[in-house]
Protein backbone atom coordinates (compact mmCIF):
# COMPACT_ATOMS: atom_id res chain seq x y z
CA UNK A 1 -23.38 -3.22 15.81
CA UNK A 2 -21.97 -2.79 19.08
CA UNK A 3 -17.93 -2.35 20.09
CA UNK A 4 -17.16 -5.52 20.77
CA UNK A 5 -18.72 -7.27 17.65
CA UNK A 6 -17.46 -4.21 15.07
CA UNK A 7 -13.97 -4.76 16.45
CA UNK A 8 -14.26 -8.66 16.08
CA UNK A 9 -15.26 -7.43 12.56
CA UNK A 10 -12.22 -5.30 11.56
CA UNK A 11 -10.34 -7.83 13.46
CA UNK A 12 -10.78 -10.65 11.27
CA UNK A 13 -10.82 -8.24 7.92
CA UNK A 14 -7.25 -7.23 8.70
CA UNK A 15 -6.38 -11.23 9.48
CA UNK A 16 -7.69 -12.06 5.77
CA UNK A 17 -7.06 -8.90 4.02
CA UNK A 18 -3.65 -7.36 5.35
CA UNK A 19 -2.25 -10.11 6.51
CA UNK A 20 -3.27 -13.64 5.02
CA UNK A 21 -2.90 -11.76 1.60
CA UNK A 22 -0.05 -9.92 2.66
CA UNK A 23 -1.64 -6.84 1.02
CA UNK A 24 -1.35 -3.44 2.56
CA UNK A 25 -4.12 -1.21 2.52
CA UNK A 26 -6.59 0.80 3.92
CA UNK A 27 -9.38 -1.23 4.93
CA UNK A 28 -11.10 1.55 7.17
CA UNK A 29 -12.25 3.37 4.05
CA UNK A 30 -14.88 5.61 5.98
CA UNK A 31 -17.78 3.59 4.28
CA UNK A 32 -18.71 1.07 7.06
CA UNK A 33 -21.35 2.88 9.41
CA UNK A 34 -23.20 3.33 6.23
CA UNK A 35 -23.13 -0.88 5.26
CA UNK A 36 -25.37 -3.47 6.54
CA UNK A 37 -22.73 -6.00 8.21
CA UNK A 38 -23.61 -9.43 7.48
CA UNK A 39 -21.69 -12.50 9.53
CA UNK A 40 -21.98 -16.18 10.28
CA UNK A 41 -20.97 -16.77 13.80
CA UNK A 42 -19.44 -20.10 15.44
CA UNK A 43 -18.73 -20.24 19.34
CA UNK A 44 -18.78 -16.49 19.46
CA UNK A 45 -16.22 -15.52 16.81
CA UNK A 46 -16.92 -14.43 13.29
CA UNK A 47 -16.66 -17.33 10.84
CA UNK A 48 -17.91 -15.47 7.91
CA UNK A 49 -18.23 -11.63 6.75
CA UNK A 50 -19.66 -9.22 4.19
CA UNK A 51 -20.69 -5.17 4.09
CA UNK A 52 -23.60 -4.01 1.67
CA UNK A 53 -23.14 -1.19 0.98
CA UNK A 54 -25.56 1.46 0.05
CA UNK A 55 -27.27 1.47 -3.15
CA UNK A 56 -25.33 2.92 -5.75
CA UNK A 57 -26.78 6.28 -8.04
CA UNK A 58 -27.94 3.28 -10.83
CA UNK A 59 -30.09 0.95 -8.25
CA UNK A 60 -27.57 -1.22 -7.76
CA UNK A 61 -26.18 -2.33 -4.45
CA UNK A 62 -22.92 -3.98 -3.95
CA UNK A 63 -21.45 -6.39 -1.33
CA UNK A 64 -17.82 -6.42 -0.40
CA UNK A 65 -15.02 -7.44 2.37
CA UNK A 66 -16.43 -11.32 1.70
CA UNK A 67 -14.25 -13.77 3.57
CA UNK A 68 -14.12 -16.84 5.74
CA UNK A 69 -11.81 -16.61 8.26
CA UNK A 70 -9.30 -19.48 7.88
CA UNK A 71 -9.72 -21.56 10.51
CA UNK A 72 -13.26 -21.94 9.80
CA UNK A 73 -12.65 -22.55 5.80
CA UNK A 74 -14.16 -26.18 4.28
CA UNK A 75 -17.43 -25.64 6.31
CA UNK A 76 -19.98 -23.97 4.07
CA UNK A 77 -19.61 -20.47 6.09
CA UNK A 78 -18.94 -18.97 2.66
CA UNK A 79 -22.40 -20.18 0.64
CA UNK A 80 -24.22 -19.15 4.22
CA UNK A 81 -22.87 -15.64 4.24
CA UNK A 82 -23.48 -15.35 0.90
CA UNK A 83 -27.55 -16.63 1.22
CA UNK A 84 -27.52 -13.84 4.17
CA UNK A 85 -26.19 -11.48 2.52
CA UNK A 86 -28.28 -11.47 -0.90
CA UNK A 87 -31.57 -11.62 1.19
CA UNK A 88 -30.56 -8.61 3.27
CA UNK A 89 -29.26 -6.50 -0.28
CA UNK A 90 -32.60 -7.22 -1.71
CA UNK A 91 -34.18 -8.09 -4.81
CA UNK A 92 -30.95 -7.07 -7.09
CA UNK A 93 -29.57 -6.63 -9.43
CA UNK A 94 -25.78 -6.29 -7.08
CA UNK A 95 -22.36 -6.04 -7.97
CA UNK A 96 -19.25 -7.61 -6.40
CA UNK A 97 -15.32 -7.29 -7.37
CA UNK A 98 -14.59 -10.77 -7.16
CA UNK A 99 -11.01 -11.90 -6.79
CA UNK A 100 -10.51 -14.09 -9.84
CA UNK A 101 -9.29 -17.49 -7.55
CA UNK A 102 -13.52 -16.83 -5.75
CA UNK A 103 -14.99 -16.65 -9.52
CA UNK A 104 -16.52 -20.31 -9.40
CA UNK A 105 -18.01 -19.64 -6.07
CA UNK A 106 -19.55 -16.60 -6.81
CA UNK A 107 -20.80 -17.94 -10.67
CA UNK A 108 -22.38 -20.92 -8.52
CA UNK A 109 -24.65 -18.78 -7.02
CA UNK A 110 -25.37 -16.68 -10.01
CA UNK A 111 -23.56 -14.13 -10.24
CA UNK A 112 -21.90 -13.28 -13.78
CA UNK A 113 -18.81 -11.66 -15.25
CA UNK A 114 -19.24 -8.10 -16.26
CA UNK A 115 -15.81 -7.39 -17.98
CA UNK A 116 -13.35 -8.91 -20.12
CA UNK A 117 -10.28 -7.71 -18.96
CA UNK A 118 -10.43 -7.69 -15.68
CA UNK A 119 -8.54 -5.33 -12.95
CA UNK A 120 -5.81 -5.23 -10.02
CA UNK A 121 -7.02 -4.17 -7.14
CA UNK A 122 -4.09 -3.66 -4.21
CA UNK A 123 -2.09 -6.33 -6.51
CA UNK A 124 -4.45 -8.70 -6.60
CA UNK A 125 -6.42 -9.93 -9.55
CA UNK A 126 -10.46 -9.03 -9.58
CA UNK A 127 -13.54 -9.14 -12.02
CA UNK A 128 -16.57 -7.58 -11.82
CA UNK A 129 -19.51 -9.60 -11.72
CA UNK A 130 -23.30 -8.87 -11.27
CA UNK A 131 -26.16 -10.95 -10.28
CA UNK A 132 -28.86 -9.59 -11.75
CA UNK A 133 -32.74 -9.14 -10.07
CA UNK A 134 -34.04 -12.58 -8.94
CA UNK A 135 -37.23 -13.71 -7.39
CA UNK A 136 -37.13 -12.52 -3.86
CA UNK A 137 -37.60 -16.59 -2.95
CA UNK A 138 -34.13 -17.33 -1.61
């Protein structure tokens, strides 16, 4: 990824995460030059995000920092990220901490619940949910 399209990246993480949630934490968590960056671009800027990150010690990858920046929301950015993003992760199965409002999305594409009670995560409510190994046909 070069400069300018990394901090476009961080850019728009901070603009959903930190500040559109008004949520303060550390979003450079030292994990990013080891993720596969996944965006939808419109007119240059980043319309959509996601990281994958490395697979984990069980086989299973997981993809985080989803968003849509705002002014590109109501556009289907979100179900094209997501499309990108599962074909670069690979066959499965992979893991997401959803926040529970993004639930529906993510159980429209298949992914499915993991825990009961669910967990805050810098204040704001998540689940765990897992889309388990599918037909590499996406």
């Amino acid at each position: 990824m070069d400069r300018d399209l990394l901090y476009e990246a961080l850019r728009v993480r901070q603009e959903v995460f930190v500040v559109e949630q008004d949520c303060a934490f550390l979003d450079l968590d030292g994990q990013d030059s080891e993720c596969i960056h996944v965006m939808v671009m419109e007119d240059g800027k980043i319309a959509a995000y996601a990281r994958i990150l490395p697979l984990d010690d069980d086989g299973t990858r997981s993809i985080g920092r989803i968003l849509t920046s705002g002014q590109y929301r109501g556009r289907g950015y979100g179900r094209i990220l997501m499309d990108e993003a599962l074909k670069a992760a690979g066959n499965g199965p992979i893991r997401i901490g959803a926040q529970v409002q993004a639930m529906g999305f993510y159980s429209s594409i298949g992914f499915k619940r993991t825990d009961n009670e669910g967990y805050l995560e810098d204040g704001i409510p998540h689940v765990e949910m897992i889309l388990e190994a599918r037909d590499e046909k996406l």
